[in-house]
Protein backbone atom coordinates (compact mmCIF):
# COMPACT_ATOMS: atom_id res chain seq x y z
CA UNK A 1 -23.87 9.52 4.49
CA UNK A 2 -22.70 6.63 2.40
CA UNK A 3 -20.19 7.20 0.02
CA UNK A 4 -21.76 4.42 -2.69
CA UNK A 5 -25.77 4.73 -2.03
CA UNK A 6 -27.41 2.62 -4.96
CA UNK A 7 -24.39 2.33 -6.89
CA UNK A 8 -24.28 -1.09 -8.24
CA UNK A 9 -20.24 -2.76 -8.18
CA UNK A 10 -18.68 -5.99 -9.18
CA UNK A 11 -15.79 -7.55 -6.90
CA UNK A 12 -14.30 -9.95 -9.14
CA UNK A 13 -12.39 -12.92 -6.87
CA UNK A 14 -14.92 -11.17 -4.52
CA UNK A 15 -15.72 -14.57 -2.55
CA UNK A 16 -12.12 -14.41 -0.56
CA UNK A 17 -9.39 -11.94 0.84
CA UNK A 18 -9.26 -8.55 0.04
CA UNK A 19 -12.53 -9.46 -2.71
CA UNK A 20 -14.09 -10.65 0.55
CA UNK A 21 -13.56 -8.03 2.70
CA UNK A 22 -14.38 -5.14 -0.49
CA UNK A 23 -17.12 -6.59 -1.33
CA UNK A 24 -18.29 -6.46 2.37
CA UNK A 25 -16.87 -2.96 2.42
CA UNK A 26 -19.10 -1.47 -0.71
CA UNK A 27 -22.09 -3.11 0.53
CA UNK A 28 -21.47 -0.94 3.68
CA UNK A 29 -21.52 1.78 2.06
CA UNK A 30 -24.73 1.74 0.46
CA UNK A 31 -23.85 -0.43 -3.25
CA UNK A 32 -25.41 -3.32 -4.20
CA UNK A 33 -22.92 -5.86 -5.15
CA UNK A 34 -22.59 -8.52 -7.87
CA UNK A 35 -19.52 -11.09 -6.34
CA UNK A 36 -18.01 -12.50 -9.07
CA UNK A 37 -15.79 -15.69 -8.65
CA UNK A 38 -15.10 -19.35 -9.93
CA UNK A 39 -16.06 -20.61 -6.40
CA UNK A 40 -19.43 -19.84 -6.47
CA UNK A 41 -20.55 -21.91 -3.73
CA UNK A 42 -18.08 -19.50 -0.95
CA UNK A 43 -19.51 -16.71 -3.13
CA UNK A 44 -23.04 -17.38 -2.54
CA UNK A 45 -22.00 -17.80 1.51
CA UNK A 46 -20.39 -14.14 0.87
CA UNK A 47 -23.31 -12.51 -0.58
CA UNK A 48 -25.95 -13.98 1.61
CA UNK A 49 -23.60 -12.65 4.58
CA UNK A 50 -24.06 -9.38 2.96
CA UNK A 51 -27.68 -9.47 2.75
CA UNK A 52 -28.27 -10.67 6.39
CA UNK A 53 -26.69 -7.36 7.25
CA UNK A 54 -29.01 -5.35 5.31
CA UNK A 55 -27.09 -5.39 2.35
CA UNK A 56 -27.53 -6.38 -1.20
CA UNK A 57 -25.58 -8.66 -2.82
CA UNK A 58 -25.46 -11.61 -5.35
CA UNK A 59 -23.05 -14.19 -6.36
CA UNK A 60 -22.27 -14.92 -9.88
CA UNK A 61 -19.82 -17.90 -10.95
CA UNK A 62 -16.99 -16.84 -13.26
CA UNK A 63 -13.71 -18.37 -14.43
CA UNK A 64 -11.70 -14.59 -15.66
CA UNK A 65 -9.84 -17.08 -17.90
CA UNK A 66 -12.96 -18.46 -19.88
CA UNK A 67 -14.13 -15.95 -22.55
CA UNK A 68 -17.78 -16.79 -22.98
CA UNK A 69 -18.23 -17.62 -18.60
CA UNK A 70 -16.99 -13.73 -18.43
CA UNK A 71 -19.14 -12.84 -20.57
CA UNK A 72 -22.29 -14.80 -19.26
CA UNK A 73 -21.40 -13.31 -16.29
CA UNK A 74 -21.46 -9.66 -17.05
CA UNK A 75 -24.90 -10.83 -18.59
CA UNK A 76 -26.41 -11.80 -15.68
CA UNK A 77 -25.03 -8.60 -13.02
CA UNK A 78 -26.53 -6.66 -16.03
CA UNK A 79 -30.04 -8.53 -16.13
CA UNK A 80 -30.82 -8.28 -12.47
CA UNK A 81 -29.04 -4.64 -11.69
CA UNK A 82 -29.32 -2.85 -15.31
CA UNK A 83 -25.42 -1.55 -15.24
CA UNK A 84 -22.12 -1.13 -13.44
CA UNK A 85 -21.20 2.05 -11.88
CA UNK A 86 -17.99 0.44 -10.02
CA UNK A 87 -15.84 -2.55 -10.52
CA UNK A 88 -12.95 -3.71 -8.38
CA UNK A 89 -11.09 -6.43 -11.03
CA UNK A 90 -9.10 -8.02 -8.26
CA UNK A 91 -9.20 -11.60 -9.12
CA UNK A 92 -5.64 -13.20 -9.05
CA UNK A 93 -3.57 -16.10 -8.16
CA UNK A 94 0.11 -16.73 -7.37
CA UNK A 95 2.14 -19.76 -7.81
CA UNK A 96 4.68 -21.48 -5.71
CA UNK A 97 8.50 -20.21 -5.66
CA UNK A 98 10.17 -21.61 -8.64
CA UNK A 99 13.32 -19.73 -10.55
CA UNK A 100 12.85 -19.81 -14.44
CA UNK A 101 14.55 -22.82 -15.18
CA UNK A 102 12.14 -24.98 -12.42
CA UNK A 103 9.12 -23.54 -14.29
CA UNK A 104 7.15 -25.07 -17.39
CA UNK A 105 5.13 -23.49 -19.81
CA UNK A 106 2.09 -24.52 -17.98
CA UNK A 107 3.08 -23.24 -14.78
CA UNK A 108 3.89 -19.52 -16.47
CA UNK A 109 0.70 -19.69 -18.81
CA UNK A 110 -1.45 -20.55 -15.25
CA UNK A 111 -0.82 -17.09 -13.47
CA UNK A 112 -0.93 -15.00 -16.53
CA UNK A 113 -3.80 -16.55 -17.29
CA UNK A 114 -5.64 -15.79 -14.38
CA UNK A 115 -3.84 -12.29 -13.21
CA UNK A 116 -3.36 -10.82 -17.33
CA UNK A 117 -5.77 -12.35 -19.50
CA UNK A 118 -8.66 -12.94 -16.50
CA UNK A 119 -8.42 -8.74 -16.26
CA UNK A 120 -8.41 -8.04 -19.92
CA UNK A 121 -11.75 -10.14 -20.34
CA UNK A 122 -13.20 -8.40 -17.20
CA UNK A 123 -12.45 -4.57 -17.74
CA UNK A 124 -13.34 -5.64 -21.40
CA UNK A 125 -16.77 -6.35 -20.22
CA UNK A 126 -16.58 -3.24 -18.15
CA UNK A 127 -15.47 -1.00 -20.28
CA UNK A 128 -18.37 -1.34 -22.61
CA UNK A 129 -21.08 -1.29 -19.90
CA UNK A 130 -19.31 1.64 -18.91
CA UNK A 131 -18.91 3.90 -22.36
CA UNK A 132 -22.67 2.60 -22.86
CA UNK A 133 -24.13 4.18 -20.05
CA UNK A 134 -21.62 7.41 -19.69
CA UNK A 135 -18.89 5.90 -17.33
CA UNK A 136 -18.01 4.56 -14.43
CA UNK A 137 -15.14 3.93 -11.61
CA UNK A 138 -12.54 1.31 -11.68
CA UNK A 139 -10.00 -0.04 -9.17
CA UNK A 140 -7.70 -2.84 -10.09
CA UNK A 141 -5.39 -4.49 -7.87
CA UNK A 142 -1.87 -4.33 -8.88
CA UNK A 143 0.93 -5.38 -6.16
CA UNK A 144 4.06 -3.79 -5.01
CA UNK A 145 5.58 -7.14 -6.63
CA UNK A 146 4.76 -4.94 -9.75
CA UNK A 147 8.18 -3.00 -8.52
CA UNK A 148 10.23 -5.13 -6.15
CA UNK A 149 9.65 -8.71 -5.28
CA UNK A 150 11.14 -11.57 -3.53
CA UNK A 151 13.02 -14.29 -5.40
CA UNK A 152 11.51 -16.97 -7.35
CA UNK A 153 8.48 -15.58 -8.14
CA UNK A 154 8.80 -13.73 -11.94
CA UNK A 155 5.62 -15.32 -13.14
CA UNK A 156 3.63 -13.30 -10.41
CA UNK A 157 5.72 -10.22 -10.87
CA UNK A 158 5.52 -9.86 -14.53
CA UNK A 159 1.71 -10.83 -14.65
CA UNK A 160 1.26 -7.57 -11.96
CA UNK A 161 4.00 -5.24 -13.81
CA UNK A 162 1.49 -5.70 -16.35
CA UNK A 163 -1.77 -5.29 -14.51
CA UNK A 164 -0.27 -1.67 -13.45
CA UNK A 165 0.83 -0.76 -17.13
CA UNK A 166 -2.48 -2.07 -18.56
CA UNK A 167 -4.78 -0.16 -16.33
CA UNK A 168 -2.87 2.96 -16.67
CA UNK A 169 -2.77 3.12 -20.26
CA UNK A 170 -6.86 2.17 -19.71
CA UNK A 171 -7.04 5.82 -17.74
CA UNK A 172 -5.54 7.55 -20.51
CA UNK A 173 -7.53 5.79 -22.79
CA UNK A 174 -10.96 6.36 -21.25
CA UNK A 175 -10.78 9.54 -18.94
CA UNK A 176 -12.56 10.94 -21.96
CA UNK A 177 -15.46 8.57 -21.41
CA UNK A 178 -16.02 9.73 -17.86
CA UNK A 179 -14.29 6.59 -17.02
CA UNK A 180 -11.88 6.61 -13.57
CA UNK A 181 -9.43 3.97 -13.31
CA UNK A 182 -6.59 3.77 -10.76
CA UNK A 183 -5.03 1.12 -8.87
CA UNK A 184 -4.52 -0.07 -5.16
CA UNK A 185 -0.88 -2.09 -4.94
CA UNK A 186 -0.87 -4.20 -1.83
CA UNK A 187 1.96 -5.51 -0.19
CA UNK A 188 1.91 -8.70 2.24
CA UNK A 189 -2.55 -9.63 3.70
CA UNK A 190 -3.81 -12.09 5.54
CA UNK A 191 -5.31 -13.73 3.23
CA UNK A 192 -6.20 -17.01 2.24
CA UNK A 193 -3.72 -16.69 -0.68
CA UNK A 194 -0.73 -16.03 1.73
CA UNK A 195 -2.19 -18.76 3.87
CA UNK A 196 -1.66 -21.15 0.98
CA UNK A 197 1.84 -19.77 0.09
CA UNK A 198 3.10 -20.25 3.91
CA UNK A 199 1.51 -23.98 3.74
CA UNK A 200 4.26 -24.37 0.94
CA UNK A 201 6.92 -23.94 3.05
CA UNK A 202 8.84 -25.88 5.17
CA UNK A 203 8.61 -23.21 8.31
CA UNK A 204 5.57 -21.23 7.91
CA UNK A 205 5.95 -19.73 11.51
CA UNK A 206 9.71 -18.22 10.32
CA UNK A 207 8.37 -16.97 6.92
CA UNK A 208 5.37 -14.84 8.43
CA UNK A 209 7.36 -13.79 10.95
CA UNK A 210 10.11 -12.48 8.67
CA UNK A 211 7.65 -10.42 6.89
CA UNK A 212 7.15 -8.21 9.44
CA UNK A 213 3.72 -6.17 9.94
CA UNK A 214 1.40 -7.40 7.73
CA UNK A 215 -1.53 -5.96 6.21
CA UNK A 216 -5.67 -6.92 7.15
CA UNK A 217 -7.67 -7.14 3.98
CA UNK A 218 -9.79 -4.47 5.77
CA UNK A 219 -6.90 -2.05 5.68
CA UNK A 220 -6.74 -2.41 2.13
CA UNK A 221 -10.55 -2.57 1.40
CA UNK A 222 -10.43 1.00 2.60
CA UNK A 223 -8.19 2.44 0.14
CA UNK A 224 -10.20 0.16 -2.77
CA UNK A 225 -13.75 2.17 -1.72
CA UNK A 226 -11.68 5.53 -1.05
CA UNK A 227 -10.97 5.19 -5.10
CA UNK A 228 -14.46 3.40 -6.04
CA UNK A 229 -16.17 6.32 -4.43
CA UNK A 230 -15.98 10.57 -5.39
CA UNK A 231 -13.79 11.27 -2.54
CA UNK A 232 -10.17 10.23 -4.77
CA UNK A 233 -12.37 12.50 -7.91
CA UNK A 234 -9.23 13.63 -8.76
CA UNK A 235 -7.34 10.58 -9.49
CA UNK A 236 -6.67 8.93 -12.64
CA UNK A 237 -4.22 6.03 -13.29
CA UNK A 238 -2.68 6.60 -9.81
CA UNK A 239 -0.91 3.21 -8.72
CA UNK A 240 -1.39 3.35 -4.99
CA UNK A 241 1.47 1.57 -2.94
CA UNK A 242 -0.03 0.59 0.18
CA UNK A 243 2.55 -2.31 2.02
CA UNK A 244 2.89 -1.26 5.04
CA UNK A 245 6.09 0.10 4.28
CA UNK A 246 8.01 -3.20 2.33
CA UNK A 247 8.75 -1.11 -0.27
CA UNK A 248 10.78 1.21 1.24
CA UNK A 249 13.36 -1.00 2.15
CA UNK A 250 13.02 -3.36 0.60
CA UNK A 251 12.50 -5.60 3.45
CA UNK A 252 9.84 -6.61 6.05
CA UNK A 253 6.27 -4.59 6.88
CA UNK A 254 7.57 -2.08 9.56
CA UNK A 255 5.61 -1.25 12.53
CA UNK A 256 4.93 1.45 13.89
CA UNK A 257 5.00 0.52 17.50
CA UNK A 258 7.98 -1.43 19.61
CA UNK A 259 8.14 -4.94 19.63
């Protein structure tokens, strides 16, 4: 049986990483998926992926940060699949390590921009699709960065402290509205965003190997449809750590088998 059969979802940042591989996961499992991202060229190669496996899938361009492109964007998910019974706002960037007094205005505004103000327009736009038809299931993606975090990076911390804080208060707000929001909070993936933060350094091969064990977006895409679908029923504004242990050092991902 499959957990999401005709449910339609939305992967925003859905054309890479853990978007990627949720996006791959929902269709899986029966949804028909709207990618949502401001490459839409990768997200077209995503969706037609999708759909050569059986699956049904479309890609939709969309800048989080641009008001009106959000909003033309919900427009068209809504004119070809008539509503949204799951989103996964995951969309998110993360800049280079800088302490506070190596980073501009510009720099600072660029991540909140994307990883704040990109999920306010998005569960905005959810959020009244949702109360409109009678509700609906939510998963944002927060980061254990939202608790502990390397040095040099406040920008991406405080733009994720406040993706947890703003979809929790969401659950309280809307658990009313038959409206399920929680979070998954990932720790280190392979991913083409930690690929570009190891290209920044001068020995890529040390960093990833300091990290430890190290998460596959698959791993995580399995907690993200665990919440999308009525298995996690009874959870609401649950920020799920899932970091392959980072957290409860803090240090490296441990594993779980001898070197």
């Amino acid at each position: 049986m499959r957990k999401l059969n005709e449910k339609i979802a939305i992967v925003t940042g859905g054309a890479s990483g853990l978007g990627k591989a949720v996006a791959e996961k929902f269709a899986e499992s029966g949804a028909k998926v709207a990618i949502l991202d401001i490459n839409i060229e990768l997200g077209r190669k995503v969706a037609d992926e999708i759909n050569k496996r059986g699956g049904n899938a479309i890609a939709v361009e969309c800048d989080v940060t641009n008001e009106k492109n959000v909003d033309k964007a919900f427009a068209a998910v809504l004119k070809k699949f008539k509503r949204i019974d799951i989103a996964h706002i995951n969309a998110g960037i993360i800049d280079k390590c800088r302490f506070i007094n190596e980073t501009s205005f510009e720099d600072w505004r660029k991540v909140i921009s994307v990883n704040l103000d990109g999920v306010f327009l998005t569960a905005k736009n959810t959020i009244k699709q949702m109360l409109e038809q009678g509700g609906g299931t939510i998963v944002f993606t927060g980061s254990n960065w939202a608790y502990v975090c390397d040095p040099g990076f406040t920008s991406y911390a405080a733009s994720k402290g406040g993706v947890v804080s703003f979809a929790r208060a969401l659950a309280l707000d809307h658990a009313k509205d038959n409206i399920r929001i929680n979070l998954v909070c990932p720790g280190n993936m392979y991913t083409p965003l930690l690929e570009n933060q190891l290209s920044l350094e001068k020995n890529p091969e040390k960093v990833l190997k300091s990290m430890g064990q190290i998460s596959k977006a698959e791993e995580v895409a399995n907690l993200v449809l665990f919440l999308a679908s009525d298995d996690s029923s009874a959870m609401k504004g649950s920020a799920v750590i899932i970091d392959q242990g980072e957290t409860l050092g803090y240090g490296p991902g441990l594993s779980v088998k001898k070197n």
